[in-house]
Protein backbone atom coordinates (compact mmCIF):
# COMPACT_ATOMS: atom_id res chain seq x y z
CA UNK A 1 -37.52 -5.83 -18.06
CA UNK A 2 -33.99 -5.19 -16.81
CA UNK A 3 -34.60 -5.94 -13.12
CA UNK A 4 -31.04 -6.27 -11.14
CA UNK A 5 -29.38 -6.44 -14.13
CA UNK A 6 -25.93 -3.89 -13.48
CA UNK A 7 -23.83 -4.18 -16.25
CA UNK A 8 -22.23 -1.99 -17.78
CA UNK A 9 -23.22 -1.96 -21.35
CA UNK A 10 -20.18 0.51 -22.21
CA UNK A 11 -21.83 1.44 -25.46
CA UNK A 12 -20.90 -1.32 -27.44
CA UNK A 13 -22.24 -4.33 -28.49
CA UNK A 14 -22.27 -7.92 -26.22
CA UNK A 15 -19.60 -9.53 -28.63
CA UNK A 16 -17.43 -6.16 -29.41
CA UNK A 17 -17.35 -5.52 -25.37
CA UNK A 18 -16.51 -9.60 -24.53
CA UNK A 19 -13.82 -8.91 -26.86
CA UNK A 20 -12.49 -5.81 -25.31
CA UNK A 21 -12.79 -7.26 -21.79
CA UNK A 22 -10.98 -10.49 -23.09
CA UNK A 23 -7.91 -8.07 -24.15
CA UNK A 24 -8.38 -5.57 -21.60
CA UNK A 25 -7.98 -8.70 -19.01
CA UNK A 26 -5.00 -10.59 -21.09
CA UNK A 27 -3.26 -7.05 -20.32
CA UNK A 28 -3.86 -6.96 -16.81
CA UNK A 29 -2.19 -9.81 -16.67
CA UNK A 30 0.86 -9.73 -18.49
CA UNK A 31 1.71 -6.46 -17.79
CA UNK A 32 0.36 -6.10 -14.05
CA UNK A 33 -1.28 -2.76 -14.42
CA UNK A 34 -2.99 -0.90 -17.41
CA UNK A 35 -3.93 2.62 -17.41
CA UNK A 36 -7.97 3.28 -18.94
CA UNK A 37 -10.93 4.68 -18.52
CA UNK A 38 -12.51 4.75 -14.98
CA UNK A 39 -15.96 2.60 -16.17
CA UNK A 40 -13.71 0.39 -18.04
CA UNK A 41 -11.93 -0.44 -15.11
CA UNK A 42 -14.79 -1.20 -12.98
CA UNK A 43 -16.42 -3.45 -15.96
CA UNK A 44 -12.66 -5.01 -16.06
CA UNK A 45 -12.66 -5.44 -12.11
CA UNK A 46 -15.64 -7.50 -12.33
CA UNK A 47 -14.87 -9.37 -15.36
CA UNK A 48 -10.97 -10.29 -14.21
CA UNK A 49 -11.49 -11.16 -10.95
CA UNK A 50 -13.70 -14.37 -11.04
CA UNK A 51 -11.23 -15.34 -13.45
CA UNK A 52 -8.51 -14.78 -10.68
CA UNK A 53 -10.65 -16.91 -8.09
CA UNK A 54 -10.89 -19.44 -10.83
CA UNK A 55 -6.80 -19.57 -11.02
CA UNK A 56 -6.29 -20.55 -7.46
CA UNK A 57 -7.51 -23.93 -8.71
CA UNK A 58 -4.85 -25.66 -11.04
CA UNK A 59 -6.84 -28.12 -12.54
CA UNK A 60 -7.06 -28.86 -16.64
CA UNK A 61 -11.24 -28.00 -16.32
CA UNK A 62 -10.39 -24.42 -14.52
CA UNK A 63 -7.20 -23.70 -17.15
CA UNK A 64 -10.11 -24.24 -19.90
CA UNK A 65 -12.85 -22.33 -18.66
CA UNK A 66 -10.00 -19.15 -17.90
CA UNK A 67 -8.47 -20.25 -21.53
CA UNK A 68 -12.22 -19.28 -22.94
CA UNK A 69 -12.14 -16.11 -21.32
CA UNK A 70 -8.63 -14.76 -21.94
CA UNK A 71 -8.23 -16.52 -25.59
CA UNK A 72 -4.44 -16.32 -25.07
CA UNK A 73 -2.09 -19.07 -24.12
CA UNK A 74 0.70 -17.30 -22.45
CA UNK A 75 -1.47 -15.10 -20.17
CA UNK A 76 -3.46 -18.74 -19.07
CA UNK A 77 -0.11 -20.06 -18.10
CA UNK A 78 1.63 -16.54 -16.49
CA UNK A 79 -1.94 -16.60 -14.52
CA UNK A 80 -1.54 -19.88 -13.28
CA UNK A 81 1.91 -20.14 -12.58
CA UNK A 82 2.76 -16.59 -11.47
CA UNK A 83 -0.03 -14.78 -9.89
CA UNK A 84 -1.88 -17.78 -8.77
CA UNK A 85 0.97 -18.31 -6.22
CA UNK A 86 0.88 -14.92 -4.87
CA UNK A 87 -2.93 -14.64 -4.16
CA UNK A 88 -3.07 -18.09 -3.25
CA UNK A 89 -3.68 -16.71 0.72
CA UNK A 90 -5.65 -13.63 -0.21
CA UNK A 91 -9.87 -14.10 -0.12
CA UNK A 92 -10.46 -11.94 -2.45
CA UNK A 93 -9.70 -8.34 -3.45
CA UNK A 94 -7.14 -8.90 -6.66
CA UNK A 95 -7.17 -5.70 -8.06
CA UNK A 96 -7.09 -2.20 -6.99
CA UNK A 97 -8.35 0.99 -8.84
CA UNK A 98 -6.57 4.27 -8.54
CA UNK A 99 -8.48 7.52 -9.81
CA UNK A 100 -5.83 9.30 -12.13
CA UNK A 101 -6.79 12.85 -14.00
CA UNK A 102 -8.68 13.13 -16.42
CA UNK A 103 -8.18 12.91 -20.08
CA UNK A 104 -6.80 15.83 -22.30
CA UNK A 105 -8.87 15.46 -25.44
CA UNK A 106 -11.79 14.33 -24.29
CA UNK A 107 -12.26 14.99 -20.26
CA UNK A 108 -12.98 11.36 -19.53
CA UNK A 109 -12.33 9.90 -16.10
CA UNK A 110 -9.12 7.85 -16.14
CA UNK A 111 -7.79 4.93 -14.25
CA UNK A 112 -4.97 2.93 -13.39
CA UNK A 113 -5.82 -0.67 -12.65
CA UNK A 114 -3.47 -3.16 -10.82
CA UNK A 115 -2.91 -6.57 -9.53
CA UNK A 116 -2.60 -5.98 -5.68
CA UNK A 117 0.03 -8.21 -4.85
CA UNK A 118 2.72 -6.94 -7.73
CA UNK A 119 1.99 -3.62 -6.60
CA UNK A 120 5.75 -1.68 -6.83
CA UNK A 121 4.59 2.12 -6.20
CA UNK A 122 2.57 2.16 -3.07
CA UNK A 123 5.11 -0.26 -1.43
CA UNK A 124 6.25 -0.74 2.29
CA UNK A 125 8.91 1.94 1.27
CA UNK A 126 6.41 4.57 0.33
CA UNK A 127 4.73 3.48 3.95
CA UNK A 128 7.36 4.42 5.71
CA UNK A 129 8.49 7.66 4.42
CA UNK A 130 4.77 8.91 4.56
CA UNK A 131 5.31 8.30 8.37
CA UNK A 132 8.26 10.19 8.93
CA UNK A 133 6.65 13.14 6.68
CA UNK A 134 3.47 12.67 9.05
CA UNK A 135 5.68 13.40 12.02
CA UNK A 136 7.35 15.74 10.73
CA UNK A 137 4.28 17.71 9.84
CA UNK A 138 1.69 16.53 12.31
CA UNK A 139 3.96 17.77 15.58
CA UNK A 140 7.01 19.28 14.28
CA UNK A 141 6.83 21.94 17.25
CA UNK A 142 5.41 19.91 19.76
CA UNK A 143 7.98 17.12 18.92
CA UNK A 144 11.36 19.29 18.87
CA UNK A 145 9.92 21.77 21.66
CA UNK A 146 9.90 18.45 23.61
CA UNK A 147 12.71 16.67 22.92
CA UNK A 148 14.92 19.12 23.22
CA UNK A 149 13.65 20.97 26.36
CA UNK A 150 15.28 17.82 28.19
CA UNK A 151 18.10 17.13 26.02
CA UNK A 152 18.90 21.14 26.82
CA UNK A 153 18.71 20.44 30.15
CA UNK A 154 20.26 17.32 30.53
CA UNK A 155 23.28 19.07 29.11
CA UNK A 156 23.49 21.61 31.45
CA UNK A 157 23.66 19.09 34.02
CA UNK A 158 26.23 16.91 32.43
CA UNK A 159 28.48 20.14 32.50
CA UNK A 160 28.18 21.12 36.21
CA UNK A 161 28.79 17.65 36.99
CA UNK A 162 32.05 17.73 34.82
CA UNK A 163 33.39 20.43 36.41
CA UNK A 164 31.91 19.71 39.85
CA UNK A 165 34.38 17.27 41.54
CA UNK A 166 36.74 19.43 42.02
CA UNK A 167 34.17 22.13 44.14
CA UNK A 168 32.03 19.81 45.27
CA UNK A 169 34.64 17.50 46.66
CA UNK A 170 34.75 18.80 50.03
CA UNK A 171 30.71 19.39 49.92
CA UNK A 172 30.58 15.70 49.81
CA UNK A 173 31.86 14.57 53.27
CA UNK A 174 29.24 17.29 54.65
CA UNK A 175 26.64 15.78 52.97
CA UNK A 176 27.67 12.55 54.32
CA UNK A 177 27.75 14.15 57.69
CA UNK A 178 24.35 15.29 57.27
CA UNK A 179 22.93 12.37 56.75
CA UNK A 180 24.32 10.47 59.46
CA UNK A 181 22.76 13.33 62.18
CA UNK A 182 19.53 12.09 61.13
CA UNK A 183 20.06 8.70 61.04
CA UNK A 184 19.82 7.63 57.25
């Protein structure tokens, strides 16, 4: 019986898909995102990121035990010098998967998988111009309607009041005069 056992089997067999996940996860690393098929990525997310968690720990039993899942040398060492110090202060949550379209030739669901923290496309950058599009689109009448209405009519004033010493001059002492009848 196969009680609670979830994984993904991928059609292949156990040594031809530890392989693949071996390469697939020596990728991730060097290059920081790979592009793939959307259950590969998932059976790479769980595969990759215990191996991640493992990293955080330099010692020479952890650099083994991730050496006898990645089976490459320079991807052991980029892992544990490079990465490990960015997601030293993150609890978990490595990698992110991003739904892409879908094949040509064969209609399958692709993916683009990433390491979180070297993550150059959806950037602070990208943050902020989605927030100026949001305003812009959200309450582009509401927003100019209302900023200008008193911009508009601060402007009127400001031109009365340029020209307005000059009449209003000898409207001031009256004023003045006004306000000393009732006692202010």
């Amino acid at each position: 019986m196969r009680h609670g056992k979830k994984l993904n089997h991928l059609g292949r067999t156990n040594s031809h898909r530890k392989a693949m996940m071996s390469n697939m996860a020596t990728s991730l690393i060097l290059h920081k995102r790979i592009t793939t098929t959307l259950a590969k990525a998932k059976a790479l997310r769980g595969y990759v990121e215990p191996i991640l968690t493992k990293s955080k720990n330099d010692t020479t039993h952890s650099r083994r035990t991730v050496f006898s899942y990645l089976q490459d040398k320079d991807a052991t060492n980029i892992l544990f010098r490079e990465i490990a110090e960015k997601i030293a202060n993150r609890p978990g949550g490595y990698t992110r998967i991003i739904k892409m379209e879908n094949r040509l030739g064969d209609n399958a669901e692709m993916a683009m998988i990433e390491l979180v923290d070297y993550n150059t496309v959806y950037g602070t950058d990208v943050a902020k111009t989605e927030k100026k599009s949001t305003r812009r689109r959200g309450g582009a009448a509401k927003t100019k309607t209302a900023e200008t209405a008193p911009v508009a009519a601060e402007a009127v004033k400001a031109e009365p009041v340029a020209e307005a010493p000059a009449v209003e001059t000898p409207e001031a002492p009256a004023a003045n005069e006004e306000n000393a009848e009732k006692g202010e």
